[in-house]
N, C-alpha and C. Protein backbone atom coordinates (compact mmCIF):
# COMPACT_ATOMS: atom_id res chain seq x y z
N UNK A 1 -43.57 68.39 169.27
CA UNK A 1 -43.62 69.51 170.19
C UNK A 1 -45.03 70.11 170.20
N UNK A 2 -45.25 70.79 171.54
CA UNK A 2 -46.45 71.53 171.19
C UNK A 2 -46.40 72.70 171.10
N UNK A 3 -47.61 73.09 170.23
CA UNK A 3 -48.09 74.28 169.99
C UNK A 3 -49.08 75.36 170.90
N UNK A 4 -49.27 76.21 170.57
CA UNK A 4 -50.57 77.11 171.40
C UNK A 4 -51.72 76.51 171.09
N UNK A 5 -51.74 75.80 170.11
CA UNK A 5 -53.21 75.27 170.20
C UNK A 5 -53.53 74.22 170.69
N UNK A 6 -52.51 73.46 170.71
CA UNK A 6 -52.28 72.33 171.48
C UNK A 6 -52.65 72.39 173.42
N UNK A 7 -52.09 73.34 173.54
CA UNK A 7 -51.65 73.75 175.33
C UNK A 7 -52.66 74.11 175.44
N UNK A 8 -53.88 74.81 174.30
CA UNK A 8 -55.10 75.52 174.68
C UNK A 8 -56.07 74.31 174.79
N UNK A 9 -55.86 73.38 173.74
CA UNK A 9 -56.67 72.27 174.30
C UNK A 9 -56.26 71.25 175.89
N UNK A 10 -55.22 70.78 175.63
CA UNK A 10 -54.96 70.09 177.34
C UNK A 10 -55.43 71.26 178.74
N UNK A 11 -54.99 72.51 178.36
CA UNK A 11 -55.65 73.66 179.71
C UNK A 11 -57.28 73.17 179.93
N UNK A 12 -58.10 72.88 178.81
CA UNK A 12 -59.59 72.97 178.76
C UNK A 12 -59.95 71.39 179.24
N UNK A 13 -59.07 70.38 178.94
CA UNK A 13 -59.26 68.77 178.61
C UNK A 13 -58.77 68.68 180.60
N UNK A 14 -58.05 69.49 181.45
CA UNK A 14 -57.44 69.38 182.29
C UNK A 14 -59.15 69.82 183.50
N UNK A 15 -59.08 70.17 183.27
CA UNK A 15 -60.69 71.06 183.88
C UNK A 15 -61.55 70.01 184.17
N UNK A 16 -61.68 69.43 182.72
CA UNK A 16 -62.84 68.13 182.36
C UNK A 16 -62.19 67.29 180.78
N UNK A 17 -62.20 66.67 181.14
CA UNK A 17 -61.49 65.39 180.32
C UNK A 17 -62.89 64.75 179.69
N UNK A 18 -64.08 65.34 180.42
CA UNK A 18 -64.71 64.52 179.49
C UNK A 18 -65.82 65.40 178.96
N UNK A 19 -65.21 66.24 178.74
CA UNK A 19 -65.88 67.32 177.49
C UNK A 19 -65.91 66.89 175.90
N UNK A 20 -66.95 67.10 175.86
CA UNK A 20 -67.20 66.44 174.34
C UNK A 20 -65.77 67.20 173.33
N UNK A 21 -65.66 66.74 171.70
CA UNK A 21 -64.88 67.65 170.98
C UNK A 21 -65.30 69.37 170.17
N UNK A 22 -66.73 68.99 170.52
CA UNK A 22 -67.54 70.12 170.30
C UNK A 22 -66.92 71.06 171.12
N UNK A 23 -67.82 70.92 172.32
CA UNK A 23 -67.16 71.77 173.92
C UNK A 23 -65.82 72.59 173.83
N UNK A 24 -64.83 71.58 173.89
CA UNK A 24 -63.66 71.56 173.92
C UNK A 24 -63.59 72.54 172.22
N UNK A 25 -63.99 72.40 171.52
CA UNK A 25 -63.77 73.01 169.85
C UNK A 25 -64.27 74.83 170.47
N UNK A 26 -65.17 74.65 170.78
CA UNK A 26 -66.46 75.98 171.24
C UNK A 26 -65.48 76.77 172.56
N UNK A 27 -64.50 76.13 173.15
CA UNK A 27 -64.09 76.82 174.52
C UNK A 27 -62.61 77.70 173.78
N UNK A 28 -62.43 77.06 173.32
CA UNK A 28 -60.91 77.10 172.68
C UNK A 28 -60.77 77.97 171.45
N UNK A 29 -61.86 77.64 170.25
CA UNK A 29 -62.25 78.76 169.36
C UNK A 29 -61.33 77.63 168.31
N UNK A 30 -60.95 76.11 168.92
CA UNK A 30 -59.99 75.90 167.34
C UNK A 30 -61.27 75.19 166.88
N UNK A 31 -61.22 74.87 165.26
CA UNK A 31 -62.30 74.38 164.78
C UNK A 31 -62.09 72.63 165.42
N UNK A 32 -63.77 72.07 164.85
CA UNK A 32 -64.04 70.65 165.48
C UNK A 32 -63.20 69.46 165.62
N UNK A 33 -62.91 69.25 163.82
CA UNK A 33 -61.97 68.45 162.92
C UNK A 33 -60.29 68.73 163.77
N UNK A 34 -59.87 70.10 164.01
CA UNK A 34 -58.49 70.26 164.38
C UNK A 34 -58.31 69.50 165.38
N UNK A 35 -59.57 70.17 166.49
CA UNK A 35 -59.65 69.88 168.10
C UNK A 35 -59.48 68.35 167.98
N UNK A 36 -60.10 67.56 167.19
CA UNK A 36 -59.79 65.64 167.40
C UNK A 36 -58.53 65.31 166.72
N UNK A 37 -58.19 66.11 165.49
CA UNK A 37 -57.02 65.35 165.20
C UNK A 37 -56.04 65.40 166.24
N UNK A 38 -55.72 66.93 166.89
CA UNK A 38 -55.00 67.01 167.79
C UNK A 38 -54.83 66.24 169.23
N UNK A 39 -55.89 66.01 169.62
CA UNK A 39 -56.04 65.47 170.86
C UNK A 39 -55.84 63.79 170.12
N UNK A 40 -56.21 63.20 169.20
CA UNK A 40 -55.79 61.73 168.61
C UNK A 40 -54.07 61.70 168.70
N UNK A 41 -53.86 62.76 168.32
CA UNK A 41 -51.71 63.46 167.89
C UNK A 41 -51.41 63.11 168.93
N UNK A 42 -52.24 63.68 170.28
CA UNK A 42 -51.48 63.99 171.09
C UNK A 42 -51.54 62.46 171.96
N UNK A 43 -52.88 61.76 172.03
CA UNK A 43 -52.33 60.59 172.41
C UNK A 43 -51.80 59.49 171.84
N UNK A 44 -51.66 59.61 170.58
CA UNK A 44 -50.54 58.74 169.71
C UNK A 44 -48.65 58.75 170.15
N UNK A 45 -48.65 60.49 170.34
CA UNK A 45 -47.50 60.74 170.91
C UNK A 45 -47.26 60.34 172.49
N UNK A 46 -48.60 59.87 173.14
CA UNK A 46 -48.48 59.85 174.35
C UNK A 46 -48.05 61.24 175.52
N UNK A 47 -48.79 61.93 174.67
CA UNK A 47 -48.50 63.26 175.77
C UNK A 47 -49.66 63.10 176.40
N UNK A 48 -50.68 62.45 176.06
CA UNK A 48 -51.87 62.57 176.66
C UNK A 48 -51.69 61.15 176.81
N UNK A 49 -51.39 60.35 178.31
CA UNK A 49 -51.40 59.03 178.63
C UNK A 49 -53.17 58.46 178.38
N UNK A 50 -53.61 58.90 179.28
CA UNK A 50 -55.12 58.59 179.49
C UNK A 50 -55.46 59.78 180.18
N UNK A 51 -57.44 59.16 180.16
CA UNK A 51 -58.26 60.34 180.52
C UNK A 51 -58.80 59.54 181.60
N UNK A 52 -59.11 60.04 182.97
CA UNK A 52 -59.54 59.27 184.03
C UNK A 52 -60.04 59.68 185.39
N UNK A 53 -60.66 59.73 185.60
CA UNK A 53 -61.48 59.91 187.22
C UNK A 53 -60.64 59.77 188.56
N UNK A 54 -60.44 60.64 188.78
CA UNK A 54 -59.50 61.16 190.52
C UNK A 54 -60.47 60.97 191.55
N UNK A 55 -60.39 59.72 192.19
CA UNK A 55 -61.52 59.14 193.14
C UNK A 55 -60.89 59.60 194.71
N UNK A 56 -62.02 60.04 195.59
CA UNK A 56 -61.57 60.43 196.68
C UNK A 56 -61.45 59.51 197.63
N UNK A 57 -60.36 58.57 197.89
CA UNK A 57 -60.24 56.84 198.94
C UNK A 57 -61.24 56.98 200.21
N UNK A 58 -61.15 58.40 200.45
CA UNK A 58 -61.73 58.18 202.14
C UNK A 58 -63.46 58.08 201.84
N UNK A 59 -64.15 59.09 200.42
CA UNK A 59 -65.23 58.83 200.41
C UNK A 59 -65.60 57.40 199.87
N UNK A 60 -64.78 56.48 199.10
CA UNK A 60 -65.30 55.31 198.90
C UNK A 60 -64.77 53.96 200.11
N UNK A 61 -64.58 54.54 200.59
CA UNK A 61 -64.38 53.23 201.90
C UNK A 61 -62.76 53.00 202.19
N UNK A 62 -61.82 53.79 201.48
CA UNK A 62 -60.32 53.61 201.99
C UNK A 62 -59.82 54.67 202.62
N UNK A 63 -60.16 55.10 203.74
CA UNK A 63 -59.60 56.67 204.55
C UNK A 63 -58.36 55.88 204.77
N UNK A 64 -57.60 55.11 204.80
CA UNK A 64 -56.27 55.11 204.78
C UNK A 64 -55.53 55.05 203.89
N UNK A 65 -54.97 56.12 202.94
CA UNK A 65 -54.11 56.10 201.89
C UNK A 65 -52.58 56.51 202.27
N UNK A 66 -52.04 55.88 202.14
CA UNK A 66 -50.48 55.63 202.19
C UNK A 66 -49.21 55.47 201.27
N UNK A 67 -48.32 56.00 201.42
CA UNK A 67 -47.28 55.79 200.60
C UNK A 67 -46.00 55.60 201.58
N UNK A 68 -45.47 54.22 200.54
CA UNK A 68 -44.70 53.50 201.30
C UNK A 68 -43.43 53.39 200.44
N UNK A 69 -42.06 53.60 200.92
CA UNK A 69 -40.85 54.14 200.09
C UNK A 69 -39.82 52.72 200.73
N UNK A 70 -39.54 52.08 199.73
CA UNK A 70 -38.82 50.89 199.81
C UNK A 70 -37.38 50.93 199.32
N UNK A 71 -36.12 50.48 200.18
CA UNK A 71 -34.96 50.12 199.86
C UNK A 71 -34.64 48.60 199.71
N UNK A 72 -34.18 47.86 198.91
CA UNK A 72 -33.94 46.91 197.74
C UNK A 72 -32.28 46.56 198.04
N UNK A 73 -32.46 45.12 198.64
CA UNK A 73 -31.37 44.46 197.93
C UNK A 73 -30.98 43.47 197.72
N UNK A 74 -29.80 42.76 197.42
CA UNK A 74 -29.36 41.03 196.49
C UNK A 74 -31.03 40.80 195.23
N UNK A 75 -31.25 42.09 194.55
CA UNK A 75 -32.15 42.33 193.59
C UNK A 75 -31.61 41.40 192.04
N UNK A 76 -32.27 40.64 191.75
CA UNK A 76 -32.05 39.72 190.52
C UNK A 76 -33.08 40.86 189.44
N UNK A 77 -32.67 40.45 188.68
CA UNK A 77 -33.77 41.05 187.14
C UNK A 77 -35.20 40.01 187.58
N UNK A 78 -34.69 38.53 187.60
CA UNK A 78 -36.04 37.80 187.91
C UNK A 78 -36.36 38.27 189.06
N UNK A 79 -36.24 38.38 190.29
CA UNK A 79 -37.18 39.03 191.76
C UNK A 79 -37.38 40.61 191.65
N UNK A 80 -37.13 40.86 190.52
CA UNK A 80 -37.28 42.94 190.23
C UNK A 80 -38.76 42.33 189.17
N UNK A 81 -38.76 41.74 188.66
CA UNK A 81 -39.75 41.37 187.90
C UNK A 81 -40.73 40.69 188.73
N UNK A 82 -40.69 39.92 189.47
CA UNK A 82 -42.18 39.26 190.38
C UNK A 82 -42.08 40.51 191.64
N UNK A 83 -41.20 41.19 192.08
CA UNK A 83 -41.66 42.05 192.52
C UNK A 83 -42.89 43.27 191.93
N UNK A 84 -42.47 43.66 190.86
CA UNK A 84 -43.40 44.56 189.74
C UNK A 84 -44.30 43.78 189.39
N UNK A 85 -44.92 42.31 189.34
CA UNK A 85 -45.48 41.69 188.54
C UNK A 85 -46.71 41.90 190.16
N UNK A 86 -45.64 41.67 191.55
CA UNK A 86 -46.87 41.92 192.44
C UNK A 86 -47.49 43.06 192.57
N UNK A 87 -46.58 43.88 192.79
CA UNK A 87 -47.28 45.35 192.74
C UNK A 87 -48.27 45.20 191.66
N UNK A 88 -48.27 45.52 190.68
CA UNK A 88 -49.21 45.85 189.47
C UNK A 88 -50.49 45.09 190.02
N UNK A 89 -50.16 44.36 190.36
CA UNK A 89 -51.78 43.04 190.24
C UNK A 89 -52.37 43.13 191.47
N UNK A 90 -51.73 43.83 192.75
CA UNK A 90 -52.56 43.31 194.02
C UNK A 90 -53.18 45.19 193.83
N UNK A 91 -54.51 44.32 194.00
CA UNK A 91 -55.70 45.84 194.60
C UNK A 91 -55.36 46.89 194.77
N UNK A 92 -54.97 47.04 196.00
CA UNK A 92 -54.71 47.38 196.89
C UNK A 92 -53.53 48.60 197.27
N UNK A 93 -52.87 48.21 196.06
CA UNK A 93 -51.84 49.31 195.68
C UNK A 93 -52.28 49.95 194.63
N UNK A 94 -52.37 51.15 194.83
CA UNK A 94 -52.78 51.99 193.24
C UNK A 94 -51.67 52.56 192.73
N UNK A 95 -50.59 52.55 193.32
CA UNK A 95 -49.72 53.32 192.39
C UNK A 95 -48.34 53.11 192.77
N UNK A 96 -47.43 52.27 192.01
CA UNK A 96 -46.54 52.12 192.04
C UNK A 96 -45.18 52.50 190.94
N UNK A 97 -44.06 53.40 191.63
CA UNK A 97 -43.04 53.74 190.57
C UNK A 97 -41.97 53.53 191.00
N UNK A 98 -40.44 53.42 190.47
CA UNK A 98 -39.18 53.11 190.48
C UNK A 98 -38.87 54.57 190.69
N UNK A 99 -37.82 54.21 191.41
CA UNK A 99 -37.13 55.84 192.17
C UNK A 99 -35.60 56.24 192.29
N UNK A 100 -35.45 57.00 191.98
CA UNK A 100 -33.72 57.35 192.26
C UNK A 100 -33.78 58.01 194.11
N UNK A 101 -32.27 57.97 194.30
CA UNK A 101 -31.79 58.61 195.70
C UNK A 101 -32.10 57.52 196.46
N UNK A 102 -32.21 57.44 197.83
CA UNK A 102 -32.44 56.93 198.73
C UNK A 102 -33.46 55.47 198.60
N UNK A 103 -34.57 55.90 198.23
CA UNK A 103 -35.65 54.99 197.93
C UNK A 103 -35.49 53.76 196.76
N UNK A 104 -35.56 53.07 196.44
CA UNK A 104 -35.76 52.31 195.15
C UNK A 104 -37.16 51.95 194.37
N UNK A 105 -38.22 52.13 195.39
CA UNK A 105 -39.48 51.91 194.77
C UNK A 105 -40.31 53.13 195.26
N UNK A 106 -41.22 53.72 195.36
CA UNK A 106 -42.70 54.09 196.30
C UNK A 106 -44.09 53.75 195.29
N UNK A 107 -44.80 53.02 196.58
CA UNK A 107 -46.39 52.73 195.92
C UNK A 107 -46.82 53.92 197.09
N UNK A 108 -48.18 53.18 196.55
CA UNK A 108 -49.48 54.01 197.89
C UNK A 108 -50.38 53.09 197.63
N UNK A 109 -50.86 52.78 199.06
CA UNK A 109 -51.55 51.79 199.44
C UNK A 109 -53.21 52.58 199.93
N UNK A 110 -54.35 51.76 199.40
CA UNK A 110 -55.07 52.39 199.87
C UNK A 110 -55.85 51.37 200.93
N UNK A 111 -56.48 51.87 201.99
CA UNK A 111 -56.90 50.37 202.84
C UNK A 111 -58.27 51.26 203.57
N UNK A 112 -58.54 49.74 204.18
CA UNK A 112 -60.17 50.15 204.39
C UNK A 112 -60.16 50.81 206.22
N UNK A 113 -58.85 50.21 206.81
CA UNK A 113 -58.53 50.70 208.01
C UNK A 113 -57.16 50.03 208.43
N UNK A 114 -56.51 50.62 209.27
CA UNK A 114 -55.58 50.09 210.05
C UNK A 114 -54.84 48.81 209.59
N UNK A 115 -55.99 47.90 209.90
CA UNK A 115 -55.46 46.44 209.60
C UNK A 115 -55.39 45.80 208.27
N UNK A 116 -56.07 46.50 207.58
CA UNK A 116 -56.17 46.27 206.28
C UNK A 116 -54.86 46.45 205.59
N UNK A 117 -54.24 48.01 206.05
CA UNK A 117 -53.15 48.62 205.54
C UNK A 117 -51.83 47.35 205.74
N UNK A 118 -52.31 46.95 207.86
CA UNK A 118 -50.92 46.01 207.97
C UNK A 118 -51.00 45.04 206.87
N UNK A 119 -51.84 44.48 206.60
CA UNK A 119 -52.33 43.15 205.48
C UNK A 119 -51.57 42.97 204.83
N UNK A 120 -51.85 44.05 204.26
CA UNK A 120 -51.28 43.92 202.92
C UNK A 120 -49.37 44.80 202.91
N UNK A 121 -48.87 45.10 204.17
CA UNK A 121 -47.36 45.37 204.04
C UNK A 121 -46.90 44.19 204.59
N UNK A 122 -47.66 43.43 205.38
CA UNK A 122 -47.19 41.95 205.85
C UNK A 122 -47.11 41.23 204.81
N UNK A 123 -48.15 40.75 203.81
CA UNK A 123 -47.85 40.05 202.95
C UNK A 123 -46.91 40.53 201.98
N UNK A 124 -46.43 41.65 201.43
CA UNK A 124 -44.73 42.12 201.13
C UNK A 124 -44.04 41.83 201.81
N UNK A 125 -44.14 42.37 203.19
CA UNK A 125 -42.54 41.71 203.51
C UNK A 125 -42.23 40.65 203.69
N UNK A 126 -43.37 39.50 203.68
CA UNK A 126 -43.63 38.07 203.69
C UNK A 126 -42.90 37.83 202.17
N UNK A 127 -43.80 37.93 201.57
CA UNK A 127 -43.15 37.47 199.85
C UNK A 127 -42.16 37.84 199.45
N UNK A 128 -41.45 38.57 200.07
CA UNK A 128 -40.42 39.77 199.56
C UNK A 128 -39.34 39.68 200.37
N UNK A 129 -38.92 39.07 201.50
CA UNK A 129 -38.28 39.81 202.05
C UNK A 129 -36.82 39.06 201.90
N UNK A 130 -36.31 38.28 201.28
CA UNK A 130 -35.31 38.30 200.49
C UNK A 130 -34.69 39.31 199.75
N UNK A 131 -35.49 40.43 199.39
CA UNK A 131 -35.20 41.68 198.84
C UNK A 131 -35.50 43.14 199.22
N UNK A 132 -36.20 43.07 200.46
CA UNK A 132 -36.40 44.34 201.11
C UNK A 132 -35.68 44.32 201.99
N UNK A 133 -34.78 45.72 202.10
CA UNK A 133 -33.97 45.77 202.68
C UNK A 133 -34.67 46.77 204.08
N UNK A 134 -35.55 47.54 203.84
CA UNK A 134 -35.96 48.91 204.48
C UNK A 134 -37.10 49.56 203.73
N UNK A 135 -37.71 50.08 204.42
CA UNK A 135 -38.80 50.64 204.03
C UNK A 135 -39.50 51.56 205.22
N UNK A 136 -40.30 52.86 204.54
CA UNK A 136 -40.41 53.93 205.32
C UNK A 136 -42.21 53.51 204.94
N UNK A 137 -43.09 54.65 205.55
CA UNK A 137 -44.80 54.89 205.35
C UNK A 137 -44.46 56.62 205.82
N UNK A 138 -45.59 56.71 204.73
CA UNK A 138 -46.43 58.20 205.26
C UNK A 138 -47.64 58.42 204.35
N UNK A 139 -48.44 57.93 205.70
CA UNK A 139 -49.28 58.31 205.18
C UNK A 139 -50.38 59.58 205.02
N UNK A 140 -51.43 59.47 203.63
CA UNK A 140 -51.55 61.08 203.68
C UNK A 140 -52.68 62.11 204.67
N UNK A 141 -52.39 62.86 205.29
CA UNK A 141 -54.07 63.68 206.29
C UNK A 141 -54.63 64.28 205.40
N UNK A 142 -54.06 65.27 204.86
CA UNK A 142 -54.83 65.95 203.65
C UNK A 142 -54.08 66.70 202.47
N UNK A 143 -54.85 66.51 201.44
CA UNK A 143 -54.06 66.49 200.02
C UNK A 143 -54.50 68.15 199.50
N UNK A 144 -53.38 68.77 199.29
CA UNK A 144 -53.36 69.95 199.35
C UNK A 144 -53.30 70.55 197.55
N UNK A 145 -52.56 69.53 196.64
CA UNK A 145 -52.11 70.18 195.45
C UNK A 145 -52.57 68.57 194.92
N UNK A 146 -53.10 68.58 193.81
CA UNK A 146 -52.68 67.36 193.15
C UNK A 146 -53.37 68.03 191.48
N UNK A 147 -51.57 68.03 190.58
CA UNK A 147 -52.22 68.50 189.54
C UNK A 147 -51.29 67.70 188.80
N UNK A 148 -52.18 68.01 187.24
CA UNK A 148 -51.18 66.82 186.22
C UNK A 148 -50.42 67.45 185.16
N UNK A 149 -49.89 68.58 185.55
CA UNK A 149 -48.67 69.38 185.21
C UNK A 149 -49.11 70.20 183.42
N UNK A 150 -50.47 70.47 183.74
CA UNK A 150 -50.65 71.10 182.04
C UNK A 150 -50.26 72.88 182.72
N UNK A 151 -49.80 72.91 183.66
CA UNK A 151 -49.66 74.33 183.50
C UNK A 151 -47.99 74.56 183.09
N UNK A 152 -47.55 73.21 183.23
CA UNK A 152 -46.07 73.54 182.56
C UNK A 152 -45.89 73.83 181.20
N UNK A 153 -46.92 73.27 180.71
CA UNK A 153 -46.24 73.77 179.42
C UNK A 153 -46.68 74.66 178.51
C-alpha cells in the first residue's frame, strides 16, 4: 500500500519522470536514499509500470490517430493469440487492450494520412476476418485530458 510519502513522490515523478533522485529528494523534503528505495518499491510492486515520453502523433508525422473498438467471434485461444501476437508487433498500432461490454478489443492506430489508416484496417480485416465480427473508429480532433491517474491516490 501506499503511503504519504510515497503519493508525494509519484505527484512530483508525474510532472517529470525524469527528474533526477536528488530533485525529486529536494521537492518532496524525503531524504535521497528513501526517495530511490521507494521509487525501486514501487516499481518492483509495479505501481510504477514505466517512465516514458507522451509524443504528440500529429507533430511527428501521424495527424491521424484513431481508436478502433472491435467485436469478436468463433474466437479459438489459438486465433485470440495470433490476433494479440498481431497487434503487439505491427507499428502502427500503439495501443492495444481487451475490453468488457459491447467491445472485445480497442487499439489506436496512428497513421500518416487517410490511406495509411485504411492500410493498415484492411490488412486486419484481411488476416482476421474469420474472427471479426464488427468493428467501430473514432477517431481523435483534440485531446482534452490525458492523465495517468496519480491524483487518485
Amino acid at each position: 500500500m501506499l503511503d504519504k510519502k510515497d503519493k508525494k513522490i509519484l505527484k512530483v515523478l508525474d510532472k517529470n519522470a525524469r527528474m533526477s533522485v536528488a530533485e525529486v529528494s529536494r521537492k518532496t523534503g524525503i531524504q535521497r536514499d528513501s526517495v530511490l528505495y521507494r521509487i525501486n518499491r514501487m516499481k518492483k510492486n509495479k505501481v510504477v509500470r514505466f517512465f516514458h515520453t507522451t509524443l504528440n502523433p500529429e507533430a511527428i508525422g501521424f495527424p491521424v490517430y484513431t481508436f478502433v473498438n472491435f467485436v469478436l467471434f468463433n474466437l479459438t485461444e489459438e486465433s485470440e493469440k495470433k490476433f494479440l501476437a498481431f497487434l503487439k508487433a505491427h507499428p502502427n498500432i500503439v495501443y492495444a487492450a481487451k475490453t468488457t461490454g459491447k467491445w472485445d478489443f480497442t487499439i489506436s492506430i496512428a497513421a500518416k494520412d487517410l490511406k495509411d489508416f485504411d492500410r493498415v484496417i484492411s490488412e486486419l480485416r484481411m488476416k482476421f476476418s474469420k474472427i471479426i465480427k464488427d468493428y467501430e473508429t473514432a477517431s481523435i480532433i483534440e485531446e482534452y485530458k490525458y492523465d495517468y491517474m496519480v491524483d487518485l491516490i
